[in-house]
PDB file of N, CA and C in Angstrom:
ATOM      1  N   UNK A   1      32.258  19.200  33.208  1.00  0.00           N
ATOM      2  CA  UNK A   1      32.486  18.067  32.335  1.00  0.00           C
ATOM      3  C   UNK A   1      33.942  17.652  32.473  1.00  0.00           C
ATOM      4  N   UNK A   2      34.532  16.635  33.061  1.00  0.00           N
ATOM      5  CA  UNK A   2      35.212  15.931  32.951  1.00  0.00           C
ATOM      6  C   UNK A   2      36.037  15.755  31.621  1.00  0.00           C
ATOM      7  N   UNK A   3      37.165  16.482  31.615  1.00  0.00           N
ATOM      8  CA  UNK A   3      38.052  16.251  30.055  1.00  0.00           C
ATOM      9  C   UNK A   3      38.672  15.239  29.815  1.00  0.00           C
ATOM     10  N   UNK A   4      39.117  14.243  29.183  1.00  0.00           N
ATOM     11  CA  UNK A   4      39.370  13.189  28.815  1.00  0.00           C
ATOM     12  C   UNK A   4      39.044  12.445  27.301  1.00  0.00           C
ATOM     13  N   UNK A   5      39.592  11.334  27.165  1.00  0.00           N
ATOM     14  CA  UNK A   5      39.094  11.258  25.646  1.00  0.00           C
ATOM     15  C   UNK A   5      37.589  10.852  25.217  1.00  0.00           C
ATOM     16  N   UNK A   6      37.288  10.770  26.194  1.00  0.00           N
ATOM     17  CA  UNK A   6      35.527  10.695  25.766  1.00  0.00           C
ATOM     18  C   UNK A   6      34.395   9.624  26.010  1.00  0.00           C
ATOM     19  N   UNK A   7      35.568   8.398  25.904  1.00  0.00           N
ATOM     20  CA  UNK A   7      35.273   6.877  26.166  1.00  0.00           C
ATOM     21  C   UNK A   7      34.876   6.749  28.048  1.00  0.00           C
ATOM     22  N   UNK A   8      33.794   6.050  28.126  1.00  0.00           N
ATOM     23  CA  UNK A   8      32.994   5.312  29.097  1.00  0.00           C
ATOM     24  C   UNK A   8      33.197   6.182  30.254  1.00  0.00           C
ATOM     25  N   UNK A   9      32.401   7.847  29.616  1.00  0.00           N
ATOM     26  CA  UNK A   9      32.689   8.930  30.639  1.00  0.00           C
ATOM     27  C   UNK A   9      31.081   8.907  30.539  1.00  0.00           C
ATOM     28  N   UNK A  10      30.485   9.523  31.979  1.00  0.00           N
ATOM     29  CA  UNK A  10      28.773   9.534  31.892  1.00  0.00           C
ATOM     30  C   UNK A  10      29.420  11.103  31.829  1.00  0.00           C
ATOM     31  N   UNK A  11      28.134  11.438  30.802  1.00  0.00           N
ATOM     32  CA  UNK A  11      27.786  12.403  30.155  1.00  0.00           C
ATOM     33  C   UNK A  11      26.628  13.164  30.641  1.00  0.00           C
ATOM     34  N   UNK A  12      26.406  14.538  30.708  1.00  0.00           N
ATOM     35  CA  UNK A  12      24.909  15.529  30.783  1.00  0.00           C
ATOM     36  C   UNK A  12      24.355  15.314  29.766  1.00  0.00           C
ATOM     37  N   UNK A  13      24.597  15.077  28.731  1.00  0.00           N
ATOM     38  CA  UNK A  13      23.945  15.148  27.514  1.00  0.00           C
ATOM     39  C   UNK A  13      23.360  14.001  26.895  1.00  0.00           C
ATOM     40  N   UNK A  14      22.300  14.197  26.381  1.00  0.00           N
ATOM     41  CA  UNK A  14      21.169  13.900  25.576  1.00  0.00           C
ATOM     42  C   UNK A  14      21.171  13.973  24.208  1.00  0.00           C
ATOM     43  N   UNK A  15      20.588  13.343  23.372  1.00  0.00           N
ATOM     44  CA  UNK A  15      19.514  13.462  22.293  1.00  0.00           C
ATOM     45  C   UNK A  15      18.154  13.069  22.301  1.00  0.00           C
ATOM     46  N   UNK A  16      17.559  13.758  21.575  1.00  0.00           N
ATOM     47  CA  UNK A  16      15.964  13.993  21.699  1.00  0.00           C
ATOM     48  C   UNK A  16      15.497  14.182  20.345  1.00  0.00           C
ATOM     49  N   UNK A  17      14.526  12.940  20.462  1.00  0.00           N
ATOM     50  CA  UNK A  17      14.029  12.777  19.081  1.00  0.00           C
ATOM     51  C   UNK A  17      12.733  13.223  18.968  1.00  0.00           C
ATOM     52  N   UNK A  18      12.086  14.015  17.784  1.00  0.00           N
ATOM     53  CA  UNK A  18      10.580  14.357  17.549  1.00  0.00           C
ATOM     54  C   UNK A  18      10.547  14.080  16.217  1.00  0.00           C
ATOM     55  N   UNK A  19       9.770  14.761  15.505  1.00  0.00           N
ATOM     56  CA  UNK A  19       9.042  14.350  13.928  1.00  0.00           C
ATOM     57  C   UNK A  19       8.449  15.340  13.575  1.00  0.00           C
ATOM     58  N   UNK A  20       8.269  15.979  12.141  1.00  0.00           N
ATOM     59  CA  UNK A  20       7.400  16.566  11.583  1.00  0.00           C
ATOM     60  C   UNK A  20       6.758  16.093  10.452  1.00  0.00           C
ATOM     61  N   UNK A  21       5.442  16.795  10.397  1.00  0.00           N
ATOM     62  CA  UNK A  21       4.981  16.282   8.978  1.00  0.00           C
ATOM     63  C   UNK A  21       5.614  17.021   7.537  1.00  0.00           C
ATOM     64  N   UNK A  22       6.285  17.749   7.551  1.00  0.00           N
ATOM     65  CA  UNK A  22       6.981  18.262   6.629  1.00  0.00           C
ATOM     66  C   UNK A  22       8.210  18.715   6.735  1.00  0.00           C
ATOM     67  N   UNK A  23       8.898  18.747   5.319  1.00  0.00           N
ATOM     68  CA  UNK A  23      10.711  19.160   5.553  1.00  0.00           C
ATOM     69  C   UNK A  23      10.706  20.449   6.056  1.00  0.00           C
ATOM     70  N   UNK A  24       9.681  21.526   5.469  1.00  0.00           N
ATOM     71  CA  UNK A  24       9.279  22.843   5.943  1.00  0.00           C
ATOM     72  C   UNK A  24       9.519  23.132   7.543  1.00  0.00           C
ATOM     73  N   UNK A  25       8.463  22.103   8.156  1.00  0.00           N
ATOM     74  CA  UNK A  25       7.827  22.207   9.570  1.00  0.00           C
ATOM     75  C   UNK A  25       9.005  21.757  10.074  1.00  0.00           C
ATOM     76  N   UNK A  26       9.979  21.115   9.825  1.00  0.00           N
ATOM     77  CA  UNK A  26      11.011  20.345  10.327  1.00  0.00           C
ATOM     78  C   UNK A  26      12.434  21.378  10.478  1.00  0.00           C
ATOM     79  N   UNK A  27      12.492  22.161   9.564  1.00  0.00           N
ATOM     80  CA  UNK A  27      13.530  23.155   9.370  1.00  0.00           C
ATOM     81  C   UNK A  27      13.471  23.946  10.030  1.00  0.00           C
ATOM     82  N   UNK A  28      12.159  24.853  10.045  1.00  0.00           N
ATOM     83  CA  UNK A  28      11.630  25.795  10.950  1.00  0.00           C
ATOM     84  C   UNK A  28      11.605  25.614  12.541  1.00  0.00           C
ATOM     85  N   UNK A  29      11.169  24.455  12.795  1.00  0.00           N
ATOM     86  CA  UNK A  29      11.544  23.877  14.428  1.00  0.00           C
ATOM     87  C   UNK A  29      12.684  23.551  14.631  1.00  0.00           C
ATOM     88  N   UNK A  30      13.767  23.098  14.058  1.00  0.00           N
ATOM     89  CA  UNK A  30      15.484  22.896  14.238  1.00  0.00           C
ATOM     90  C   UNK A  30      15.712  24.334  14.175  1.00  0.00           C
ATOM     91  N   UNK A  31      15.741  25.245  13.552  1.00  0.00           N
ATOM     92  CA  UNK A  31      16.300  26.638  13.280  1.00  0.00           C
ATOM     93  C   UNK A  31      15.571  27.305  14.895  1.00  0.00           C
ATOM     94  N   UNK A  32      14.623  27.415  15.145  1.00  0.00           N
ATOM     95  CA  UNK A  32      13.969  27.734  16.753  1.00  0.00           C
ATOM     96  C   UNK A  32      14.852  27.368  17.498  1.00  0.00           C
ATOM     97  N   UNK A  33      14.628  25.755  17.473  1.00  0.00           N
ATOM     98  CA  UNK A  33      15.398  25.473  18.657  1.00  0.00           C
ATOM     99  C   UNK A  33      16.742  25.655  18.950  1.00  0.00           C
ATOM    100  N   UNK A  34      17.279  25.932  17.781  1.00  0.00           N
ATOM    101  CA  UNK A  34      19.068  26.450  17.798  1.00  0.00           C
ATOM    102  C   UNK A  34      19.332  27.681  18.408  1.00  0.00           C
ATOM    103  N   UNK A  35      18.330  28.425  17.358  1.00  0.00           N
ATOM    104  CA  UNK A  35      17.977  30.038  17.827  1.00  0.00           C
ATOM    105  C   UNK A  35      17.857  29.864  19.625  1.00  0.00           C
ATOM    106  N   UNK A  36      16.885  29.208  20.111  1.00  0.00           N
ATOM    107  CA  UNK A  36      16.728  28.944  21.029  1.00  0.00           C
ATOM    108  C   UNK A  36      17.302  28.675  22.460  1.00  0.00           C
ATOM    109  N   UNK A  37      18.493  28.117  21.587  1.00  0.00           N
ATOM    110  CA  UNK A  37      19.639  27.990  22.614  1.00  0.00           C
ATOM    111  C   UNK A  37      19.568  25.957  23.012  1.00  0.00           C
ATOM    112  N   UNK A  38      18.412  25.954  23.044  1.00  0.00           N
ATOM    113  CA  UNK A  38      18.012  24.365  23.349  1.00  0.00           C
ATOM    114  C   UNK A  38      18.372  23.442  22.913  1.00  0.00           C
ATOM    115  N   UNK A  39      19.345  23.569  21.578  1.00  0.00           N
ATOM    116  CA  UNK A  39      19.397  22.190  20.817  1.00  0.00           C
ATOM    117  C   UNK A  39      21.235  22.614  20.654  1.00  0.00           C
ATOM    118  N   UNK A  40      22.103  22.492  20.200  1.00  0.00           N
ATOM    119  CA  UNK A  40      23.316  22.886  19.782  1.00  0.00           C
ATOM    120  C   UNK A  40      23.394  22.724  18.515  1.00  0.00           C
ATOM    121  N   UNK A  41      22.645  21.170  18.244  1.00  0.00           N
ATOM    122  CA  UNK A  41      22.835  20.689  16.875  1.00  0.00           C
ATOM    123  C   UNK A  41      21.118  20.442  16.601  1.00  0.00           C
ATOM    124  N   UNK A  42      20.660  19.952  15.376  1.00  0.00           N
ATOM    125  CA  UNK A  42      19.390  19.314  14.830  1.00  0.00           C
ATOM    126  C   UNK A  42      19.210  18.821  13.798  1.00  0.00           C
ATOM    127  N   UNK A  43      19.742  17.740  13.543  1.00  0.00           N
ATOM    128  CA  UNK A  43      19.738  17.035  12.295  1.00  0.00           C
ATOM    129  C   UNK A  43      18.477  16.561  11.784  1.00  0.00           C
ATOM    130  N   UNK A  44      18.111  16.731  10.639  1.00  0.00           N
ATOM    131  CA  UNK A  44      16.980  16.050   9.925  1.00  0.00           C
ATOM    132  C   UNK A  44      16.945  15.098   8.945  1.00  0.00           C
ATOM    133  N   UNK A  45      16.305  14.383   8.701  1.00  0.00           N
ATOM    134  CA  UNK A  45      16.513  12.855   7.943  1.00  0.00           C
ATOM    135  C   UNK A  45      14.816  12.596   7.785  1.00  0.00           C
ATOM    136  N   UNK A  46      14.785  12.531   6.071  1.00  0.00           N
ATOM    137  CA  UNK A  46      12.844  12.032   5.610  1.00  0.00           C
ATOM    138  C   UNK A  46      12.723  10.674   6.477  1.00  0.00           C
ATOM    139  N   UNK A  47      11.829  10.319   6.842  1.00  0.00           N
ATOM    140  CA  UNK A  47      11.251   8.938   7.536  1.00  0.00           C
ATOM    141  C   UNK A  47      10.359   8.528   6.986  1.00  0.00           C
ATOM    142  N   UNK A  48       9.686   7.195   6.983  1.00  0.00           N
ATOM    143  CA  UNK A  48       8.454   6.291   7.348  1.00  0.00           C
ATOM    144  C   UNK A  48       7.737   6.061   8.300  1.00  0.00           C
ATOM    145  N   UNK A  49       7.045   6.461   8.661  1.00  0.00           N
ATOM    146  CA  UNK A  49       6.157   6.685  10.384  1.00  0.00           C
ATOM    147  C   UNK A  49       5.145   5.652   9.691  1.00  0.00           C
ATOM    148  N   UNK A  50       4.870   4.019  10.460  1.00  0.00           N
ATOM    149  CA  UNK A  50       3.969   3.112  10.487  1.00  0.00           C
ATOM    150  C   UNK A  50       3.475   3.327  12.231  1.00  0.00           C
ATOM    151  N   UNK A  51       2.196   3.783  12.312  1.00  0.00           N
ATOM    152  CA  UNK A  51       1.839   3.775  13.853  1.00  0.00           C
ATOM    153  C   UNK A  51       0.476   3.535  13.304  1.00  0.00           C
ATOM    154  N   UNK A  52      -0.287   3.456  14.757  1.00  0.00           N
ATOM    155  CA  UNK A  52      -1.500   3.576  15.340  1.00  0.00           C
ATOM    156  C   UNK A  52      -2.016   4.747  15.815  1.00  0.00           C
ATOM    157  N   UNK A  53      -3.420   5.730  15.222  1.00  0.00           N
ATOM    158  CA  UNK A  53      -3.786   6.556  15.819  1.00  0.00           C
ATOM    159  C   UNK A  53      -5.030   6.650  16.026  1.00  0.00           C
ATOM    160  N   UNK A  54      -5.497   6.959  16.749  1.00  0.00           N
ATOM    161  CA  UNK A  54      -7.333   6.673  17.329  1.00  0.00           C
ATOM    162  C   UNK A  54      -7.745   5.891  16.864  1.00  0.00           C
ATOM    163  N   UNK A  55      -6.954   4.589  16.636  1.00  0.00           N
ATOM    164  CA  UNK A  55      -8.054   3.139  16.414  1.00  0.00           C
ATOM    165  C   UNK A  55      -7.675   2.887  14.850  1.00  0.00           C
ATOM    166  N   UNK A  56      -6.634   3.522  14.113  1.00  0.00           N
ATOM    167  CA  UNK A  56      -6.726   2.897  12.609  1.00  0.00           C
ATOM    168  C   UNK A  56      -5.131   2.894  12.512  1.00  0.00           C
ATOM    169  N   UNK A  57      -4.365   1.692  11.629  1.00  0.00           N
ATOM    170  CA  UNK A  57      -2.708   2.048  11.293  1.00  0.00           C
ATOM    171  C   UNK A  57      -2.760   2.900  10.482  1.00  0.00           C
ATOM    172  N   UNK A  58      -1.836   3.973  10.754  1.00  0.00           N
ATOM    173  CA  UNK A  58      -1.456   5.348   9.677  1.00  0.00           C
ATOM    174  C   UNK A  58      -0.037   4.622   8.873  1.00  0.00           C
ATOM    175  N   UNK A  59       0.034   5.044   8.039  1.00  0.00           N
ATOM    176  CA  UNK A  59       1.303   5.199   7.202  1.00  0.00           C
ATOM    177  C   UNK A  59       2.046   6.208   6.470  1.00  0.00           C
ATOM    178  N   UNK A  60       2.700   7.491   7.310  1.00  0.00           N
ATOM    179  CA  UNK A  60       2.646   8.996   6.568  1.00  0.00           C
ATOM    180  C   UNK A  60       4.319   9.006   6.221  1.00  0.00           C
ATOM    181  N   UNK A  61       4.959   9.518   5.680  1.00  0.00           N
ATOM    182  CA  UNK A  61       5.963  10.132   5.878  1.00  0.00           C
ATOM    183  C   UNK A  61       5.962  11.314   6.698  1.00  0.00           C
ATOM    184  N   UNK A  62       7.370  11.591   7.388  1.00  0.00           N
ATOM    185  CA  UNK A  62       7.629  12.351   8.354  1.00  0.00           C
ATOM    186  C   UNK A  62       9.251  12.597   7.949  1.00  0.00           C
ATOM    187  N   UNK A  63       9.268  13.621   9.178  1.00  0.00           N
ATOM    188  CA  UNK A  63      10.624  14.343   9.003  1.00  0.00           C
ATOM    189  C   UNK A  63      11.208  13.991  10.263  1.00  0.00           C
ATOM    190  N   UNK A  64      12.470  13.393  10.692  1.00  0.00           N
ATOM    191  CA  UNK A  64      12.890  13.233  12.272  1.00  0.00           C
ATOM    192  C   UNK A  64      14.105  14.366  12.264  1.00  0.00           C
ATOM    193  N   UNK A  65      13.398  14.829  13.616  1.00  0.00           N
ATOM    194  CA  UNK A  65      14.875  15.710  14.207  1.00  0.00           C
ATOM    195  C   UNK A  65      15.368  15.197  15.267  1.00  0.00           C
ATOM    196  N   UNK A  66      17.025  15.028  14.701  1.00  0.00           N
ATOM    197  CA  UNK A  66      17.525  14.428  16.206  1.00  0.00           C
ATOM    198  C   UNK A  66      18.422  15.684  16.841  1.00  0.00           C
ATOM    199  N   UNK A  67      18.027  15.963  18.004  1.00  0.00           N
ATOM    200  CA  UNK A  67      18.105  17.129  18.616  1.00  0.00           C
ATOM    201  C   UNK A  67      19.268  16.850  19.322  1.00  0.00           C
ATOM    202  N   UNK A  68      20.867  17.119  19.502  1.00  0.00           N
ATOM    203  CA  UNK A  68      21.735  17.624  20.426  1.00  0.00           C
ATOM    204  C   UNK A  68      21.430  18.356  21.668  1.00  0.00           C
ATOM    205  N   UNK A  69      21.513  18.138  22.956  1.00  0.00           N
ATOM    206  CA  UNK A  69      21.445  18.979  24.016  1.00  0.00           C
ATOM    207  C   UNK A  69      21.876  18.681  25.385  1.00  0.00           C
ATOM    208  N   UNK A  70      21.500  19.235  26.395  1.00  0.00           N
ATOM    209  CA  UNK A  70      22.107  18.859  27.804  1.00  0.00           C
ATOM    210  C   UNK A  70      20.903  18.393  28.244  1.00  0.00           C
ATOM    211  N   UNK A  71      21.269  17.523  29.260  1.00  0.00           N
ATOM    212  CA  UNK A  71      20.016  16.713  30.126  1.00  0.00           C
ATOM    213  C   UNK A  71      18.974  17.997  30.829  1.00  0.00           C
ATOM    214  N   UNK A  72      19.677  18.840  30.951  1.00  0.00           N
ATOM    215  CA  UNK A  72      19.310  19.993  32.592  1.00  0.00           C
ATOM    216  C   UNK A  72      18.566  21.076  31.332  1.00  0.00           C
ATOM    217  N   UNK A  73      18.535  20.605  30.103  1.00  0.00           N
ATOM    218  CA  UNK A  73      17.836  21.471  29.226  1.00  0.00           C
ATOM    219  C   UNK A  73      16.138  20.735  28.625  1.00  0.00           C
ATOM    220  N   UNK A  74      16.483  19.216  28.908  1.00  0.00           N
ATOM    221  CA  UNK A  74      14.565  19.160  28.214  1.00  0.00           C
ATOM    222  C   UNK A  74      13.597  19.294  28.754  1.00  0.00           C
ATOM    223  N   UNK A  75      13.205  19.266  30.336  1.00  0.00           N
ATOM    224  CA  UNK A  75      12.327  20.009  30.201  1.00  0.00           C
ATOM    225  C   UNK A  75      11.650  20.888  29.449  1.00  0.00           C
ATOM    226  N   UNK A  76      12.757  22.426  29.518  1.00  0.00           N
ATOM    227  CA  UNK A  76      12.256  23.430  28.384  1.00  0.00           C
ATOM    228  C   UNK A  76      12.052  23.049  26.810  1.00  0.00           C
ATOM    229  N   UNK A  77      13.250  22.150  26.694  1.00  0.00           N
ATOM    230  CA  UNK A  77      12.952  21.819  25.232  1.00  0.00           C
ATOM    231  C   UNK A  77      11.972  21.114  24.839  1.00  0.00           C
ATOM    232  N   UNK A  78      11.663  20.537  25.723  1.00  0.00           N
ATOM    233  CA  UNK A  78       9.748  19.314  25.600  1.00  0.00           C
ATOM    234  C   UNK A  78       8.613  20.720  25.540  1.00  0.00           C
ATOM    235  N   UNK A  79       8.726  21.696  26.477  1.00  0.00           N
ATOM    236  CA  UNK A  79       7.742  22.889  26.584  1.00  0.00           C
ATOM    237  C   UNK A  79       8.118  23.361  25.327  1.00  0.00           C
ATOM    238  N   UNK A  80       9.066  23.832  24.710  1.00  0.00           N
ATOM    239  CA  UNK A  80       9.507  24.452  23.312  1.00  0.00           C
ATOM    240  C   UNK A  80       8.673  23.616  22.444  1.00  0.00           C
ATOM    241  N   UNK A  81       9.037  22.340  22.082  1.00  0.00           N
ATOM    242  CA  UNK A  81       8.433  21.380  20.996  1.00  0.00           C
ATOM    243  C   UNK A  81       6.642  21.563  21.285  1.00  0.00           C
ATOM    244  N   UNK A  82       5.878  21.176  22.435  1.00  0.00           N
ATOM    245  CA  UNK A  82       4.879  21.190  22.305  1.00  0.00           C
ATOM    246  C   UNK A  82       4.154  22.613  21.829  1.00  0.00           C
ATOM    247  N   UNK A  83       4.703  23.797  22.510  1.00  0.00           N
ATOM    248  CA  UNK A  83       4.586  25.086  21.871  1.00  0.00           C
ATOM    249  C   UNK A  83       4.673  24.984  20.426  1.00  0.00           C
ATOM    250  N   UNK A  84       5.883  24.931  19.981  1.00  0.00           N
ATOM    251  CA  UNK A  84       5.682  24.916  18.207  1.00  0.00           C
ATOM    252  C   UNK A  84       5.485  24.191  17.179  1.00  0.00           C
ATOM    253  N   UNK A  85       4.562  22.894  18.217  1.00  0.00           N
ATOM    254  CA  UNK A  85       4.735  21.810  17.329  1.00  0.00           C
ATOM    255  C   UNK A  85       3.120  21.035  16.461  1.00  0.00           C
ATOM    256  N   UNK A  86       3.289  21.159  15.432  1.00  0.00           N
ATOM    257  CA  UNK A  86       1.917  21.479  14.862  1.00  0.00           C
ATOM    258  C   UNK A  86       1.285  20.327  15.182  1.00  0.00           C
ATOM    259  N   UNK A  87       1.327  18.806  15.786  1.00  0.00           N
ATOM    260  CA  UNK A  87       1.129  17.906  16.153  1.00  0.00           C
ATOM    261  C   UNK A  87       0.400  17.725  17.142  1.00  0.00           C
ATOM    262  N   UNK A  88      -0.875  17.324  17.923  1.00  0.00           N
ATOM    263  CA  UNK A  88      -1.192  17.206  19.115  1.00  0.00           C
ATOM    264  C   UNK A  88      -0.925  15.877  19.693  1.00  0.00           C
ATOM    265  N   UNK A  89      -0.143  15.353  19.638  1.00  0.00           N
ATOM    266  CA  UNK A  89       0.235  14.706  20.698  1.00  0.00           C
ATOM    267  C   UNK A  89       1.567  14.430  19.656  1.00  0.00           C
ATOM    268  N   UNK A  90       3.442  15.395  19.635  1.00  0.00           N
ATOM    269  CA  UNK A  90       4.332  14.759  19.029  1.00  0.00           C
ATOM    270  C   UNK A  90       5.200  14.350  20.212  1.00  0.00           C
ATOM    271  N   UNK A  91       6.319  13.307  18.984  1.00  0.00           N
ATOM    272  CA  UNK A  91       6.829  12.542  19.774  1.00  0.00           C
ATOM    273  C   UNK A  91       8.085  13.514  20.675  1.00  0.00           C
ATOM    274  N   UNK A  92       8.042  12.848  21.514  1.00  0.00           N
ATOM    275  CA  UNK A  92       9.787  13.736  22.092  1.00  0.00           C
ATOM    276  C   UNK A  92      10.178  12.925  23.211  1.00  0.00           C
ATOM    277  N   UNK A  93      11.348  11.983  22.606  1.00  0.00           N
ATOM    278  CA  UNK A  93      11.830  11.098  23.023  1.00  0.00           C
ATOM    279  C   UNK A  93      13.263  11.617  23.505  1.00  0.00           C
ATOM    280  N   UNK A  94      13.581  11.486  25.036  1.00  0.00           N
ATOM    281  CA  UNK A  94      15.313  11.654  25.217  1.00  0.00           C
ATOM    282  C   UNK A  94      15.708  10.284  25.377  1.00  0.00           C
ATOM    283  N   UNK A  95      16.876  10.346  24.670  1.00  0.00           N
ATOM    284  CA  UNK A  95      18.224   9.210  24.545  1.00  0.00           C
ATOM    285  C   UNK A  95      19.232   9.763  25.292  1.00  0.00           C
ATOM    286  N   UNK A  96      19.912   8.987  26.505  1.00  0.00           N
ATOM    287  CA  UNK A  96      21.122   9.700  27.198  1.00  0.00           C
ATOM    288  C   UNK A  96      22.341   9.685  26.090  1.00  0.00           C
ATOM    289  N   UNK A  97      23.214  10.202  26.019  1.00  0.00           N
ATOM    290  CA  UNK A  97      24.588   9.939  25.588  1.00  0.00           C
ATOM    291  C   UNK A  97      25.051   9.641  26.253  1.00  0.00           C
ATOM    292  N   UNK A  98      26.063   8.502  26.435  1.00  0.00           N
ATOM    293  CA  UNK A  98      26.269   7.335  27.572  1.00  0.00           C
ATOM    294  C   UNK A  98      27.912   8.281  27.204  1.00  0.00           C
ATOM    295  N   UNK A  99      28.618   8.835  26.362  1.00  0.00           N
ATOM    296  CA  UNK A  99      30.109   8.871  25.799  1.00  0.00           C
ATOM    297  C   UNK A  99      29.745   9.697  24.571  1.00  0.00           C
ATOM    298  N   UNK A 100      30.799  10.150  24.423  1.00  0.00           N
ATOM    299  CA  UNK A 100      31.279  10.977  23.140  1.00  0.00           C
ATOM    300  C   UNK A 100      32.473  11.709  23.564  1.00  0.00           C
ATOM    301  N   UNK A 101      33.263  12.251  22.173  1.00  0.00           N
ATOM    302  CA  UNK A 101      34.663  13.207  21.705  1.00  0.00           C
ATOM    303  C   UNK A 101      34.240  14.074  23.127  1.00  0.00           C
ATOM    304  N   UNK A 102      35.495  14.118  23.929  1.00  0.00           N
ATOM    305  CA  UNK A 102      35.648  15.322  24.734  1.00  0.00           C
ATOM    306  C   UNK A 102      35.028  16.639  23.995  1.00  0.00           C
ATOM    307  N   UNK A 103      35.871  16.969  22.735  1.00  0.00           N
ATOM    308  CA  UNK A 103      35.624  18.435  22.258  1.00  0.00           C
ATOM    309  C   UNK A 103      34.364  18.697  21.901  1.00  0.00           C
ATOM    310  N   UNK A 104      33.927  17.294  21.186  1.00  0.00           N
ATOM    311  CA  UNK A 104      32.757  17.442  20.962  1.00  0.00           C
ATOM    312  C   UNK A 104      31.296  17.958  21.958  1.00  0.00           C
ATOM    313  N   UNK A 105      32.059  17.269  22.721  1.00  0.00           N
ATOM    314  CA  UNK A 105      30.762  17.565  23.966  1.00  0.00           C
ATOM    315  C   UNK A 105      30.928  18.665  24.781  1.00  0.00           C
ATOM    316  N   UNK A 106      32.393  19.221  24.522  1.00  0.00           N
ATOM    317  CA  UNK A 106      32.315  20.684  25.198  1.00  0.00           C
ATOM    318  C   UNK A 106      31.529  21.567  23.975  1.00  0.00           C
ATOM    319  N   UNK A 107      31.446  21.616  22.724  1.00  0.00           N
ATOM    320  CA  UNK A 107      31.360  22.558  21.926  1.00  0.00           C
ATOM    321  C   UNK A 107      29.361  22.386  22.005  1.00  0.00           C
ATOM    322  N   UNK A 108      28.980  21.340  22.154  1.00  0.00           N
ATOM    323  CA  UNK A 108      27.471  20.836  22.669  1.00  0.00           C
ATOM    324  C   UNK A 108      27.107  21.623  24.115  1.00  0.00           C
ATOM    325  N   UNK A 109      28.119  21.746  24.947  1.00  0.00           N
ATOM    326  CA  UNK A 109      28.184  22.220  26.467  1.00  0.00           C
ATOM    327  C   UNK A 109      27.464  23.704  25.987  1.00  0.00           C
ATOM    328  N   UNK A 110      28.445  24.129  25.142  1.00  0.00           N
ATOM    329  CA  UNK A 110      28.486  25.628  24.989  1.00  0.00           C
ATOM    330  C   UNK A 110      27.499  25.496  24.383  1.00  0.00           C
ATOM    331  N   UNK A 111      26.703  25.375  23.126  1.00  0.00           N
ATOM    332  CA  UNK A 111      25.972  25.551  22.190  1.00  0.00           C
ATOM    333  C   UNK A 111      24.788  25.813  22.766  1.00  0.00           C
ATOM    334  N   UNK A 112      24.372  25.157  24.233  1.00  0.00           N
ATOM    335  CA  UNK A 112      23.426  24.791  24.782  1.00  0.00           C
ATOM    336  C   UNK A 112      23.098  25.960  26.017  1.00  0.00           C
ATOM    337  N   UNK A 113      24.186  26.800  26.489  1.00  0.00           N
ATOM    338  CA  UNK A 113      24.022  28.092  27.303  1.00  0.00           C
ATOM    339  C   UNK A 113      23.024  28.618  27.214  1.00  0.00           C
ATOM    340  N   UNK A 114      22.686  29.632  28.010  1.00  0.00           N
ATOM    341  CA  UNK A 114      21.730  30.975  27.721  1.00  0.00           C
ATOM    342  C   UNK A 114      22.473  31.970  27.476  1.00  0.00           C
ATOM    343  N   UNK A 115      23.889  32.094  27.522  1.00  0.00           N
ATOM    344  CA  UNK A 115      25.074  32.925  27.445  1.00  0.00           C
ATOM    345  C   UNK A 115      26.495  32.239  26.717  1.00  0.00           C
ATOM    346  N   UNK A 116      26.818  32.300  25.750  1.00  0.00           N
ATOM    347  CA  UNK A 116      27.445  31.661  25.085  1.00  0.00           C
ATOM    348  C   UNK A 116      29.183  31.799  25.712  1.00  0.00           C
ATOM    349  N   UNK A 117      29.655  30.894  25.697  1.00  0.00           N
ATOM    350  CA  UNK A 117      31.195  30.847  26.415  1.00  0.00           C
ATOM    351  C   UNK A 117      32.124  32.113  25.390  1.00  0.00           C
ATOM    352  N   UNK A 118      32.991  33.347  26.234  1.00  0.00           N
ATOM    353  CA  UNK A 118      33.630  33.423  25.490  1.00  0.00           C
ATOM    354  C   UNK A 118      34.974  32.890  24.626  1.00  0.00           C
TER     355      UNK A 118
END
C-alpha cells in the first residue's frame, strides 16, 4: 500500500454489503466475521428492505452490515456469509474503495491478515 495522504490513491480495499433479518443475526455474523479475520470493521444500521421475492413485493425490516475488508479477501468472505447466513439467497454486494486516510487503510490492511502485524 502506497503511503500518502490517502486522496485519489487506488486502493485493495472494499466494502461489502449484506443484511440480516435480525439485530441478533446481524451481531453474531459481524462478530464471525471479525473473529474471522475477514472483515476489520462491521458496522450495523436497522433498514427498510422494499424488494421482490418469488413473484410478490415484500416489505421487512432488516439489519445491514457494512463490512470493511481487502479485495484479495471476498471471495472467502462471500463463502463465509453464505455459510452463516440464515438467508437463501443473501445479499453480498462489494463496493471498491476508490481512497481513504492512509492510516486508516493500513490499520484495515492489518485487521484483515491471517497473522496479525506485529
Amino acid at each position: 500500500m502506497a503511503a500518502n495522504d490517502g486522496m485519489n490513491q487506488t486502493s485493495p480495499f472494499c466494502l461489502v454489503l449484506t443484511s440480516a433479518a435480525s439485530e441478533e443475526q446481524a451481531d453474531t455474523l459481524a462478530r464471525l466475521i471479525v473473529e474471522a479475520r475477514l472483515g476489520a470493521c462491521v458496522q450495523i444500521q436497522p433498514i427498510k428492505s422494499i424488494y421482490r421475492w418469488q413473484g410478490a413485493v415484500c416489505a421487512e425490516p432488516e439489519w445491514q452490515l457494512a463490512i470493511k475488508t481487502r479485495q484479495a479477501r471476498f471471495a472467502a468472505l462471500e463463502r463465509f456469509i453464505r455459510q452463516h447466513h440464515s438467508y437463501e439467497t443473501p445479499e453480498i454486494v462489494q463496493l471498491a474503495i476508490s481512497a481513504g486516510s492512509a492510516d486508516y487503510l493500513r490499520w484495515l490492511d492489518q485487521g484483515t491478515r491471517d497473522e496479525p502485524a506485529p
